[in-house]
Structure formats: C-alpha cells, structure tokens
C-alpha atoms as a PDB file:
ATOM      1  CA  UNK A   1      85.445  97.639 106.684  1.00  0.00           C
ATOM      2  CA  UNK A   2      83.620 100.139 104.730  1.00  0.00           C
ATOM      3  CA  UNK A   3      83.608 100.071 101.047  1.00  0.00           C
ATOM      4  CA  UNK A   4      82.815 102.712  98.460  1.00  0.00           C
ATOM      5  CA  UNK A   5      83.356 105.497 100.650  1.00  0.00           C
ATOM      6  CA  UNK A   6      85.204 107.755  98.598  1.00  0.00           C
ATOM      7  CA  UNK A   7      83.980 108.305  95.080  1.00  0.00           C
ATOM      8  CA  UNK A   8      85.398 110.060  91.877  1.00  0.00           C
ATOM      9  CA  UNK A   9      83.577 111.087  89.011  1.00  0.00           C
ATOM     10  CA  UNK A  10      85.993 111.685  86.268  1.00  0.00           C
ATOM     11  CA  UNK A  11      85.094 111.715  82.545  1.00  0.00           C
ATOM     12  CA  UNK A  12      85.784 113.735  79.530  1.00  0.00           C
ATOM     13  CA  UNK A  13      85.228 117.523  79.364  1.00  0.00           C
ATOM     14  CA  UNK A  14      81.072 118.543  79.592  1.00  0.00           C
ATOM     15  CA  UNK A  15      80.159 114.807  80.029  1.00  0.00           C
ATOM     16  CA  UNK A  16      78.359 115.727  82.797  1.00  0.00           C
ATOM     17  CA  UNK A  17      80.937 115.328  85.982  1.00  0.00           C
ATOM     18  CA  UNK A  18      79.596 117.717  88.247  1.00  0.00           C
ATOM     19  CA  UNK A  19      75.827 117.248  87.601  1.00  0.00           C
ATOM     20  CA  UNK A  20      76.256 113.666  88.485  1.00  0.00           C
ATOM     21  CA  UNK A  21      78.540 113.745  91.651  1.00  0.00           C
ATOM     22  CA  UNK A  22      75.588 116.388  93.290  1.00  0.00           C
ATOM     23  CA  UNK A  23      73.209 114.219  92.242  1.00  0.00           C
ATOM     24  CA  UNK A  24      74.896 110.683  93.839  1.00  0.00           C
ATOM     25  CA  UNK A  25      75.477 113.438  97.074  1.00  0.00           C
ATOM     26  CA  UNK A  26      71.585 113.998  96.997  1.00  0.00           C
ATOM     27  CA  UNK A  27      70.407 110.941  96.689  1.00  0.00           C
ATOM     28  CA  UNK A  28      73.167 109.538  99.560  1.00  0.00           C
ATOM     29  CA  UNK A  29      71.533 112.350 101.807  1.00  0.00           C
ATOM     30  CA  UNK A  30      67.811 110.652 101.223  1.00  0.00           C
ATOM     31  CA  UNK A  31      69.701 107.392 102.702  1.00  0.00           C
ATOM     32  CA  UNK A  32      70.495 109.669 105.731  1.00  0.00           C
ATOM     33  CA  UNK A  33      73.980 109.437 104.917  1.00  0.00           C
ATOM     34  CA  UNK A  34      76.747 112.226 105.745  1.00  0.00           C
ATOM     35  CA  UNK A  35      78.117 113.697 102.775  1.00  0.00           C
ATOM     36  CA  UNK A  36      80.857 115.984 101.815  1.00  0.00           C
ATOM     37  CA  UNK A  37      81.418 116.846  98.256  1.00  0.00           C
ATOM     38  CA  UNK A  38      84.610 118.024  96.775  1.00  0.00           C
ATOM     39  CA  UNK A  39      84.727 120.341  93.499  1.00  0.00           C
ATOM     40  CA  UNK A  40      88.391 119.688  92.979  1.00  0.00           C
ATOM     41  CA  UNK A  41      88.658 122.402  89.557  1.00  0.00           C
ATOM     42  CA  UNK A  42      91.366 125.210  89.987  1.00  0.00           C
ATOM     43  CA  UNK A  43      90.767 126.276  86.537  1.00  0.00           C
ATOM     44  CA  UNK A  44      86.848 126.668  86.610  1.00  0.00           C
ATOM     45  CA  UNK A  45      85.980 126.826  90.258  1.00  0.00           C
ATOM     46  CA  UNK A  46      82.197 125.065  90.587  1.00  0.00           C
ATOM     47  CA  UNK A  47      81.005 126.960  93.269  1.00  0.00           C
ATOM     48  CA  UNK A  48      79.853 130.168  91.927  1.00  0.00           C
ATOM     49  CA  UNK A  49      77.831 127.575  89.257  1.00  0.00           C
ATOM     50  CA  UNK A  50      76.253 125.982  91.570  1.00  0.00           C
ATOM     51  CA  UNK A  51      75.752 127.678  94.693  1.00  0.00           C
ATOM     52  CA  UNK A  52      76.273 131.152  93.591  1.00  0.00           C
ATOM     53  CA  UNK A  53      74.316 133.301  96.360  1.00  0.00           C
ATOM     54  CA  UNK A  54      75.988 131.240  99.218  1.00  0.00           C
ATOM     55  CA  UNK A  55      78.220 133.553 101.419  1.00  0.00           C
ATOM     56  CA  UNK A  56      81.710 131.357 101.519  1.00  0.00           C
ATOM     57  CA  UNK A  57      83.852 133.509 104.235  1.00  0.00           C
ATOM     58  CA  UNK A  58      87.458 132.129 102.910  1.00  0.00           C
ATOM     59  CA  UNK A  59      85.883 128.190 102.760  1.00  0.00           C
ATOM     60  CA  UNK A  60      88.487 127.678 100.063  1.00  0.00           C
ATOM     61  CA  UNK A  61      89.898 123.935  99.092  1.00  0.00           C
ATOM     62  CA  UNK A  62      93.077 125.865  98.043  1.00  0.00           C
ATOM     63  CA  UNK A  63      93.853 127.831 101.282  1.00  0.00           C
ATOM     64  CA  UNK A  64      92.851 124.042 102.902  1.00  0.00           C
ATOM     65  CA  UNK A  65      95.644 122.469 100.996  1.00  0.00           C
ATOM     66  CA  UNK A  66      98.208 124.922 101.516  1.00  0.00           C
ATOM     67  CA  UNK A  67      97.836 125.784 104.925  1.00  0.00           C
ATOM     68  CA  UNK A  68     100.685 124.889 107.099  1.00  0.00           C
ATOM     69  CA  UNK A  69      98.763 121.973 108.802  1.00  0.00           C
ATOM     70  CA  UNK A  70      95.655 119.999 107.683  1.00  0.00           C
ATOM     71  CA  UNK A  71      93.727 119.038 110.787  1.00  0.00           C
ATOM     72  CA  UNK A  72      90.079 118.173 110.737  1.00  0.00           C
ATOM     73  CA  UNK A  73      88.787 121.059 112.562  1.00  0.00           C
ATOM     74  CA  UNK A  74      90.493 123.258 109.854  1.00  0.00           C
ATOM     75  CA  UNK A  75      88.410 120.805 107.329  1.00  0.00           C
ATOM     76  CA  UNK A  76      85.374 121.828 109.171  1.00  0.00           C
ATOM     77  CA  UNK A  77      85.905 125.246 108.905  1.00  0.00           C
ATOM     78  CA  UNK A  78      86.708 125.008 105.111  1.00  0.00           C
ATOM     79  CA  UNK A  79      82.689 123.109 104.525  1.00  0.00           C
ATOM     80  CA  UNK A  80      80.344 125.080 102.681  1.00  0.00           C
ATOM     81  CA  UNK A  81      76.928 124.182 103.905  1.00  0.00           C
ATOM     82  CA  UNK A  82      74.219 123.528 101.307  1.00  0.00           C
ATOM     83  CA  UNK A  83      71.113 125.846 102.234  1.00  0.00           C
ATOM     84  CA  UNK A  84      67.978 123.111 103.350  1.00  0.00           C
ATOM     85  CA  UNK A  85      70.039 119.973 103.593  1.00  0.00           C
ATOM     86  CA  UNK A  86      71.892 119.198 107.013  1.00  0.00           C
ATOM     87  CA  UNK A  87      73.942 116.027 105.760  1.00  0.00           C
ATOM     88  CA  UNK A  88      75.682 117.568 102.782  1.00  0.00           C
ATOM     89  CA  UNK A  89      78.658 120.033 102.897  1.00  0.00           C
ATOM     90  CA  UNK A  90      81.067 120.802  99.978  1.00  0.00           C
ATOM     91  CA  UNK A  91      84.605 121.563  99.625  1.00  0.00           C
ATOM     92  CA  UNK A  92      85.550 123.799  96.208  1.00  0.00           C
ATOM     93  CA  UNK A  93      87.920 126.413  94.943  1.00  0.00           C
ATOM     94  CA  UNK A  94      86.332 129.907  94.978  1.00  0.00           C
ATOM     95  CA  UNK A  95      85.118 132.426  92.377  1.00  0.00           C
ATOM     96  CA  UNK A  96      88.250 133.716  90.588  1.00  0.00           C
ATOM     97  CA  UNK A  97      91.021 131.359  92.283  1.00  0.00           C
ATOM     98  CA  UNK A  98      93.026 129.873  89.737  1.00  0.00           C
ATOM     99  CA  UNK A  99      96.281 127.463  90.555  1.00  0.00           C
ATOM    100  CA  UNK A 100      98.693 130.607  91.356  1.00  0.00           C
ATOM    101  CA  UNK A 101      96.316 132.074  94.026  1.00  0.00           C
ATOM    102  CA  UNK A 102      98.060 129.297  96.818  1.00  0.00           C
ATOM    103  CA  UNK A 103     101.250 128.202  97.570  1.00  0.00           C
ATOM    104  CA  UNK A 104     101.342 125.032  95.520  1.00  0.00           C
ATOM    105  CA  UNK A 105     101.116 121.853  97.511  1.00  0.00           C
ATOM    106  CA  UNK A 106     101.999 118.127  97.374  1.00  0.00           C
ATOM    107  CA  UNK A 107     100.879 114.383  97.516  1.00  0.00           C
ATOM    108  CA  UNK A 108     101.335 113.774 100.518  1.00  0.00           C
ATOM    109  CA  UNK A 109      98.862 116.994 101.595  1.00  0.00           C
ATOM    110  CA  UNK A 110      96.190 115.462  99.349  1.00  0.00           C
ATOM    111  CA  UNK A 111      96.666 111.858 101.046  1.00  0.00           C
ATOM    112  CA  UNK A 112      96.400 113.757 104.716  1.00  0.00           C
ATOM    113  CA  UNK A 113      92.833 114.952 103.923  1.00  0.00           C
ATOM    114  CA  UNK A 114      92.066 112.069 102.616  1.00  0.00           C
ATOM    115  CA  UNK A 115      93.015 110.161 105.504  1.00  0.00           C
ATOM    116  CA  UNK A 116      91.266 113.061 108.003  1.00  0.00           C
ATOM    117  CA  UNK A 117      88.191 113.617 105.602  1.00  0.00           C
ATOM    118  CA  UNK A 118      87.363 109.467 106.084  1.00  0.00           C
ATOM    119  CA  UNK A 119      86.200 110.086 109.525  1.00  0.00           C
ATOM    120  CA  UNK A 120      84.217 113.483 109.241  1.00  0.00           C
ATOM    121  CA  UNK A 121      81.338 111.606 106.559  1.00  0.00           C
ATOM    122  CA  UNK A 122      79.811 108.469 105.470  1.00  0.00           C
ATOM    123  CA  UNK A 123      80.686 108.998 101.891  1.00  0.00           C
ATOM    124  CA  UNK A 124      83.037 111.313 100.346  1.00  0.00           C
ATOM    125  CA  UNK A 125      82.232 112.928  96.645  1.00  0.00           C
ATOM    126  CA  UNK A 126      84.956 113.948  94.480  1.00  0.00           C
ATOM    127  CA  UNK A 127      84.219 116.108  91.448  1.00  0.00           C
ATOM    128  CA  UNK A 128      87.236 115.646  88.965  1.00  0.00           C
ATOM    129  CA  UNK A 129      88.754 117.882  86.636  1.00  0.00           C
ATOM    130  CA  UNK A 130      88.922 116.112  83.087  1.00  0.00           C
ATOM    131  CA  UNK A 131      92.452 117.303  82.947  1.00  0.00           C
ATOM    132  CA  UNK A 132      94.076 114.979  85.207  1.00  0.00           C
ATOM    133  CA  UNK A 133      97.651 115.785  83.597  1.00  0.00           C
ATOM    134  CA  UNK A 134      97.854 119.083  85.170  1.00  0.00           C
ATOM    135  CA  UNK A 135      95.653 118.604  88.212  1.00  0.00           C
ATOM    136  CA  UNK A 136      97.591 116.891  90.776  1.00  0.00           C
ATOM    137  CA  UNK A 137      94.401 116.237  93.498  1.00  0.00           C
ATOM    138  CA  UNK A 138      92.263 115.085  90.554  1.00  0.00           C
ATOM    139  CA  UNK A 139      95.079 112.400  89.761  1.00  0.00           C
ATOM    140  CA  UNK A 140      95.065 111.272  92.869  1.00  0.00           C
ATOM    141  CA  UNK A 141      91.950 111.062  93.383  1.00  0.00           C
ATOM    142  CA  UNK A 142      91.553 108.631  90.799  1.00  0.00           C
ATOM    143  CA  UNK A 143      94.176 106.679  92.376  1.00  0.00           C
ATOM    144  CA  UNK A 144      93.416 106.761  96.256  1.00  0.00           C
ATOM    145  CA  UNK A 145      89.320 106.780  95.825  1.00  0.00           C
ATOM    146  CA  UNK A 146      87.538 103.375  96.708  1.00  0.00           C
ATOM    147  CA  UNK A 147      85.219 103.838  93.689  1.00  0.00           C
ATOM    148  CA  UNK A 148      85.979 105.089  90.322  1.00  0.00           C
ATOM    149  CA  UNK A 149      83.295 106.471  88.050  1.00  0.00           C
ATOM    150  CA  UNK A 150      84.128 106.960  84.476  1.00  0.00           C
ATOM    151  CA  UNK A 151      82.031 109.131  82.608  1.00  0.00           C
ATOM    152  CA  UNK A 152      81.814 109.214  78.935  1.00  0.00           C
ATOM    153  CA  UNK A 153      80.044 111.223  76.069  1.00  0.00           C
ATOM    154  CA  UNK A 154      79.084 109.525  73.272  1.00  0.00           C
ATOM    155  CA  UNK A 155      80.845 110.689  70.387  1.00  0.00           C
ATOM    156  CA  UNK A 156      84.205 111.011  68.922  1.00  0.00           C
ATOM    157  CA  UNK A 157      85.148 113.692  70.617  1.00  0.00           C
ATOM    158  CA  UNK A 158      85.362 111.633  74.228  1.00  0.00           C
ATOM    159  CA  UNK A 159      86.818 108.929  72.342  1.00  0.00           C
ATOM    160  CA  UNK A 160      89.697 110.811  71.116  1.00  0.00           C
ATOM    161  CA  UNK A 161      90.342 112.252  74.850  1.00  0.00           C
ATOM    162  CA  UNK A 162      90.414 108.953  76.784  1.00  0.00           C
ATOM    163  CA  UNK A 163      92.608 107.746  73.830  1.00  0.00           C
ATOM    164  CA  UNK A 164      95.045 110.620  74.743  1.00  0.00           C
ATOM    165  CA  UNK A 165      94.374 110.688  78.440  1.00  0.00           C
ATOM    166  CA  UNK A 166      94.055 106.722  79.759  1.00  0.00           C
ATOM    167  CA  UNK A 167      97.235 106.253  78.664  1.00  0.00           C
ATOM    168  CA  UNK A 168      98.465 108.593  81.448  1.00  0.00           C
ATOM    169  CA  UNK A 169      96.709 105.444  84.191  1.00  0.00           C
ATOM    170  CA  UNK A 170      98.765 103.435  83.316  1.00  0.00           C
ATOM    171  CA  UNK A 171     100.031 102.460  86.348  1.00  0.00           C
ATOM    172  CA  UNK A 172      98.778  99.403  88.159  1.00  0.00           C
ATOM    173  CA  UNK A 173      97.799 101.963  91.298  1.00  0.00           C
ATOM    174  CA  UNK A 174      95.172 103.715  89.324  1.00  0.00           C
ATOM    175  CA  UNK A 175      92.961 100.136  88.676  1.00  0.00           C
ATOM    176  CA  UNK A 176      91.663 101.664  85.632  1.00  0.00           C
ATOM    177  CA  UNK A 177      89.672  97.868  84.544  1.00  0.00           C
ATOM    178  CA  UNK A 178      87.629  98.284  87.638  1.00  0.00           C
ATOM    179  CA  UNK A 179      86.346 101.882  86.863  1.00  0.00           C
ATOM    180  CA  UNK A 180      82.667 102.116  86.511  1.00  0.00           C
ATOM    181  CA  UNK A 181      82.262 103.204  82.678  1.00  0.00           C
ATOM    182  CA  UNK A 182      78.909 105.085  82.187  1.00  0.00           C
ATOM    183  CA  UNK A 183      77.947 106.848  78.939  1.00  0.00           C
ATOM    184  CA  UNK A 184      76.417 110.367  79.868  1.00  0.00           C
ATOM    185  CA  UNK A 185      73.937 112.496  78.395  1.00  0.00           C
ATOM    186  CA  UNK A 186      73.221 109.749  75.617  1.00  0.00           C
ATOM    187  CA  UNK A 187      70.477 111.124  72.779  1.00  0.00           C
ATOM    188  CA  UNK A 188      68.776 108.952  70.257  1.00  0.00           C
ATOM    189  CA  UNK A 189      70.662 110.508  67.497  1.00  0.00           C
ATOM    190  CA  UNK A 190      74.061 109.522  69.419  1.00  0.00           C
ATOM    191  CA  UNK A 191      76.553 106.064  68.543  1.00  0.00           C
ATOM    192  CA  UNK A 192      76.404 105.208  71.481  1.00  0.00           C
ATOM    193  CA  UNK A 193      76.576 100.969  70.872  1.00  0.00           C
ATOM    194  CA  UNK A 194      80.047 102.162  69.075  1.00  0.00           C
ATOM    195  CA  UNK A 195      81.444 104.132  71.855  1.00  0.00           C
ATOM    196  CA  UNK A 196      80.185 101.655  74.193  1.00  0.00           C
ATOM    197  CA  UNK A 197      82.794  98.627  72.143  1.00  0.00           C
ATOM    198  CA  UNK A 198      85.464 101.096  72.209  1.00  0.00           C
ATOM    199  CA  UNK A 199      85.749 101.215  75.611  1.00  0.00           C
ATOM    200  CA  UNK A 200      84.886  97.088  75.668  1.00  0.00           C
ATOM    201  CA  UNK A 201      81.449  97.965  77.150  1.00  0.00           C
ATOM    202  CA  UNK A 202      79.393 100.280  80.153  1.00  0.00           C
ATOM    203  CA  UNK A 203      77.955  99.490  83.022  1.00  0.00           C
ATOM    204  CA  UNK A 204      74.727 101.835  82.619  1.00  0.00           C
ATOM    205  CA  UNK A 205      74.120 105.356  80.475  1.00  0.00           C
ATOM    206  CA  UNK A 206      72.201 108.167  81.858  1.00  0.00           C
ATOM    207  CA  UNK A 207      69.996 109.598  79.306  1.00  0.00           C
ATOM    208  CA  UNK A 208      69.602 112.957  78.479  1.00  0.00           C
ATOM    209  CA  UNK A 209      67.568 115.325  80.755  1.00  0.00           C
ATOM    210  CA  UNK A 210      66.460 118.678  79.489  1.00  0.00           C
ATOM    211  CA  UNK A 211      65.116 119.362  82.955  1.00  0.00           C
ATOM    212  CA  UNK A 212      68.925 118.596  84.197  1.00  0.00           C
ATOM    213  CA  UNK A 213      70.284 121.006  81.298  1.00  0.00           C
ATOM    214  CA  UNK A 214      67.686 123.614  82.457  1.00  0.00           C
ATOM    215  CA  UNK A 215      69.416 123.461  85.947  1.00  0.00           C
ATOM    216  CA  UNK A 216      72.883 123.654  84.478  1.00  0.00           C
ATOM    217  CA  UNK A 217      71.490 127.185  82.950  1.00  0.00           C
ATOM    218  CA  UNK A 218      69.824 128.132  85.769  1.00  0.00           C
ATOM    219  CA  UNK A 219      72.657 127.183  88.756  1.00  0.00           C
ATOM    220  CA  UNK A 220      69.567 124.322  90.274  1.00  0.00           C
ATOM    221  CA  UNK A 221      71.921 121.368  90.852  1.00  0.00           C
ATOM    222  CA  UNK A 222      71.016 120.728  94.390  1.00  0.00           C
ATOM    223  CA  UNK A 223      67.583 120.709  93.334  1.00  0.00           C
ATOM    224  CA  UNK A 224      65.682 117.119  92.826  1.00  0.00           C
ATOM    225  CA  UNK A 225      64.950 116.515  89.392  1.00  0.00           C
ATOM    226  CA  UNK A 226      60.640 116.083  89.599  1.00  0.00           C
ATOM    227  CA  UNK A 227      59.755 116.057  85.185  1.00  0.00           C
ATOM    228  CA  UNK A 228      58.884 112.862  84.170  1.00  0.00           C
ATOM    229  CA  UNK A 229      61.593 112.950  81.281  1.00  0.00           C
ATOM    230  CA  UNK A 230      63.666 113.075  84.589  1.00  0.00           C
ATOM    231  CA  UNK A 231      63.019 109.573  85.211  1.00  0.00           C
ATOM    232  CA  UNK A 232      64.872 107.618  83.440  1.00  0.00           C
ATOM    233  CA  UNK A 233      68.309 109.589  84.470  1.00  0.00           C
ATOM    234  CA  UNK A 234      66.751 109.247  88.174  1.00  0.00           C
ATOM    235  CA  UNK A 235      66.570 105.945  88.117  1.00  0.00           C
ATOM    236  CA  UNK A 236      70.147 104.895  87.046  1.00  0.00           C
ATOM    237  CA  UNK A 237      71.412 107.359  89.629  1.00  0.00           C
ATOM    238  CA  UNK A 238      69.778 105.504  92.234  1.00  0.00           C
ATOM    239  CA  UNK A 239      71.105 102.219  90.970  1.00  0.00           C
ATOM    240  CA  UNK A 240      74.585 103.437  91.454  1.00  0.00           C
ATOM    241  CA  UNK A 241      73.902 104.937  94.820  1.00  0.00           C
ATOM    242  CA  UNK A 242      72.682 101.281  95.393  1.00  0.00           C
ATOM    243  CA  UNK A 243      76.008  99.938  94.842  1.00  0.00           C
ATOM    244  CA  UNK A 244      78.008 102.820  97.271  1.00  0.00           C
ATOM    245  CA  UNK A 245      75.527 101.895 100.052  1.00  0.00           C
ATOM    246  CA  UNK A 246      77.551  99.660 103.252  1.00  0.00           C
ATOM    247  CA  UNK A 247      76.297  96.446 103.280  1.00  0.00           C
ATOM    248  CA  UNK A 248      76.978  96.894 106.893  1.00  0.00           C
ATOM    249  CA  UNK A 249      74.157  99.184 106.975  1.00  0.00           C
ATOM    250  CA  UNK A 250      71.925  95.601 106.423  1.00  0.00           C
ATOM    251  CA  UNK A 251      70.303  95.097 109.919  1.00  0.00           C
ATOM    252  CA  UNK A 252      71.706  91.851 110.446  1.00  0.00           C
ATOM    253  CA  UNK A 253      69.439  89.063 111.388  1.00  0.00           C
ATOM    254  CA  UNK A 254      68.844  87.773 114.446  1.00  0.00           C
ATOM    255  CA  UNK A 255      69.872  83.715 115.244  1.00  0.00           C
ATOM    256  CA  UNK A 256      68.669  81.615 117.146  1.00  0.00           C
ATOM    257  CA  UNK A 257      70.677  80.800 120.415  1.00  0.00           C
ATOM    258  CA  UNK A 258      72.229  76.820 120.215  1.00  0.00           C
ATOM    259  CA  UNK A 259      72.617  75.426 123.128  1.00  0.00           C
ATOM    260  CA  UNK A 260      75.759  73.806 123.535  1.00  0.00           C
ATOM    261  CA  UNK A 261      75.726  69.609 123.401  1.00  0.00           C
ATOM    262  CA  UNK A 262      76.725  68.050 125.962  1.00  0.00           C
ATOM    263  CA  UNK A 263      78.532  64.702 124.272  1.00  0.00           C
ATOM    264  CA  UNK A 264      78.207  62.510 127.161  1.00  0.00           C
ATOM    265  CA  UNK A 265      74.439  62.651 127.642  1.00  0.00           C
ATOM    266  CA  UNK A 266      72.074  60.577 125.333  1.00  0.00           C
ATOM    267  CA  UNK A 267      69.436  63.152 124.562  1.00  0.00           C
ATOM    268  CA  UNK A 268      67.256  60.652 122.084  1.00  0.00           C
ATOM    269  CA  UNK A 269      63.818  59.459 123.355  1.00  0.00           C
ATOM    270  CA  UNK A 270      63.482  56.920 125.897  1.00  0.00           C
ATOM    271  CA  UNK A 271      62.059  54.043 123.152  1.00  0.00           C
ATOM    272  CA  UNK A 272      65.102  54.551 121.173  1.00  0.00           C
ATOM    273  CA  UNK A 273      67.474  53.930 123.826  1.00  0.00           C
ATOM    274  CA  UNK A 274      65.511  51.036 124.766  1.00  0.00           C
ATOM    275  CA  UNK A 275      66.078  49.306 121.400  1.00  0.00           C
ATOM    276  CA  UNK A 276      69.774  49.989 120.901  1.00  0.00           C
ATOM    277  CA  UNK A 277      70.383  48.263 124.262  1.00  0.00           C
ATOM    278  CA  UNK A 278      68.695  45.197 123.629  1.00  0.00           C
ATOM    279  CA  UNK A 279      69.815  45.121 120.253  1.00  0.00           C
ATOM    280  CA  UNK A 280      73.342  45.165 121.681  1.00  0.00           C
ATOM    281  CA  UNK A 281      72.814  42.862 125.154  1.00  0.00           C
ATOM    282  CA  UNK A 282      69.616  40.967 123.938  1.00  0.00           C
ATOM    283  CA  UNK A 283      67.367  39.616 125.850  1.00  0.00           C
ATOM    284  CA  UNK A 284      68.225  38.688 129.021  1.00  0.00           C
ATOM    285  CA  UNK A 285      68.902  34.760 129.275  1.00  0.00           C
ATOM    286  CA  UNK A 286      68.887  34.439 125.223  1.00  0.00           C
ATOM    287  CA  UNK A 287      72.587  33.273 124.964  1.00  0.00           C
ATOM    288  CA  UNK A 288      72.621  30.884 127.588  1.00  0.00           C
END
C-alpha cells in the first residue's frame, strides 16, 4: 500500500501555499515521479499566476466537477500540461471563474476524483484555499488527503486565523495532530520560537527566499530556484519530498536461497557423529 500519495498544502492566507505545493511537484518530478497538481481556489484562480501564456482550451477543475459524469478520460482531458516537464500536469479553475460560473457540486463528486485521480499519478498535489469554511473541495481535501501540510506565517496575524479556523477540524476525520506544521517564509526579524509554542511546535520552517518572491512577481514558479540564498528553502523542500517518497520504491534486497532441512538426516561432520555414538553405546565389550 502506498502512502503519502495525496498531499494538501493548507495554511493561512499568503503563507506561501501555492509556491510550496509547485515546488514539492518539481522536486517529485526529479524522482521521476508522475505528478498532477490541483489549484483548488474558485475565488483567485492560480493559473493565470502561474502559467499565464499557457493556452487552456476549457481544462477547467470547475466544468470537471460539474460535469454530469467524472470518468478518468474526462480527467485527462481537463490536465494542463506544464511546458518542458513530461511528468507534471495541473488541474485549476480558470482566469475569471468564480464559484457561480458551474453548477455547484457535492462530496461525493470530490471523493469520485479522488478515487479516479489515485490511479492516473504517483503523487497527487493539492493547493488549498485558506478559506476552508466556504470551499467545500479544500475541506475535503484536508480530510480525504494521506498527508496534511500545515503552513504557517509567523506572526499574529496566522495565529489569530488558525485560532478562528482549526476549530472548524474538529472532527476526528480531519486528524488535525498528525498535520505536518511548517512555519513559512520565516525572517530574522520574525517570533517565530513564539508562534512555533502556540501551535505546540513545527516540524521544519522554510526561510525566506527573495529569489522565490522574485518568481511570485514575475509568474516563475515552475522554475528551479538556482541563488544560493535559495538554499536553505531548497533543502527543507527536499526533506519533505523525502518523507512522500514509497518506501516501496526501495529496491529490495536480494536473500539468499535456504535450503530446506531435512530433519531426519544428520548433516554434522563425520567425527562428531562418531563421538555421540560411543558416548551413548561405549565401547564395545566395556559393560560386560
């Protein structure tokens, strides 16, 4: 069984949700893994931020949902392909869609694609919306996803958000304690040991990039981050790709054929056998 195959990245509002989930897709692709990636926003659709000269022909996550009939072909068909790398497609709302543009849809939609999207990639990327209150596939996400990444900015301002928002995972079905908690664009200047108690303590922090800022600007996210400021932000990333990566993937080792005993036969050397019998019999004529 295959574990961490779907992901969310949740967090509060510009803590640096969608930067992160194209980065984990990146770095997946390097490991030759399949990848689809699903900007999951009705209210700010990604795409036009972050592919905005790729042609999208009515690839819409919205039209996917409400559609009569989710089937994987149709999933397929709905894939955006990401210009120069083969193993990473991505699923998104479109430039000016908004939650009225599609017949609205249910739970039980979102759990079909789920369900379909499993066999269709190694690893599956969601890109929540902060505002999990009013976005139904964002919610679920964070409820049906093997993996759970937590994103948090450190200052007050993410503190009061998760203080209004965790409340609303509640439920034992959302596993909130086993949520990856990462502080996100941390800065010298930040408290970030206070935000980190709040929460009862991260896992890791991603420090701040300006190179990864300068992409934000510039619509570069599915570009590798190369500056050597980069580094630091690089490495954690690959640390948590570490942790998404099969351990069935692990060539296993080979063993050693055993060849079966056989509990009749006496396989010990001949000397051996010698002295247990006379130990047991004697010597001939010694009792007499």
């Amino acid at each position: 069984m295959q574990l961490n195959k779907v992901i969310a990245v949740w967090g509060n509002p510009n803590s640096g949700k969608t930067a992160l989930s194209i980065k984990l897709a990146l770095e997946l692709t390097k490991q030759k893994k399949n990848v689809i990636l699903i900007h999951c926003d009705h209210e700010t659709p990604v795409i036009s931020t972050v592919l905005p000269f790729v042609t999208t022909k009515d690839q819409s996550l919205g039209a996917l949902l409400s559609a009569m009939q989710i089937t994987q072909e149709s999933i397929l068909k709905a894939c955006i392909p990401v210009s120069g790398n083969r193993n990473l497609t991505v699923l998104s709302y479109l430039h000016g869609e908004n939650d009225r543009t599609y017949a609205k849809y249910s739970k039980e939609r979102i759990v079909d694609l789920f369900i379909l999207i499993k066999h269709l990639a190694d690893h599956i990327i969601i890109d929540c919306s902060s505002h999990i209150g009013e976005d139904l596939f964002s919610r679920a996400a964070l409820e049906l996803s093997d993996q759970v990444i937590r994103l948090t900015s450190p200052d007050l301002k993410a503190i009061s958000f998760f203080d209004a928002c965790l409340p609303l995972l509640g439920e034992r079905k959302y596993k909130v304690g086993n949520q990856l908690k990462v502080l996100s664009n941390v800065k010298p200047e930040m408290p970030r040991d206070m935000v980190a108690n709040k929460f009862g303590g991260i896992y890791t922090e991603l420090k701040h990039s300006p190179e990864l800022e300068r992409q934000f600007y510039e619509a570069r996210f599915f570009e590798s981050l190369i500056e050597k400021k980069s580094n630091l932000y690089v490495t954690e990333v690959r640390k948590l790709v570490d942790l998404f990566i099969d351990e069935e993937d692990e060539k296993p080792k080979k063993t050693k054929k055993v060849k079966k005993i056989n509990e009749d036969v006496d396989y010990r050397p001949v000397k051996e056998k010698k002295s247990t019998l006379v130990s047991l019999f004697g010597k001939r004529g010694e009792d007499k």
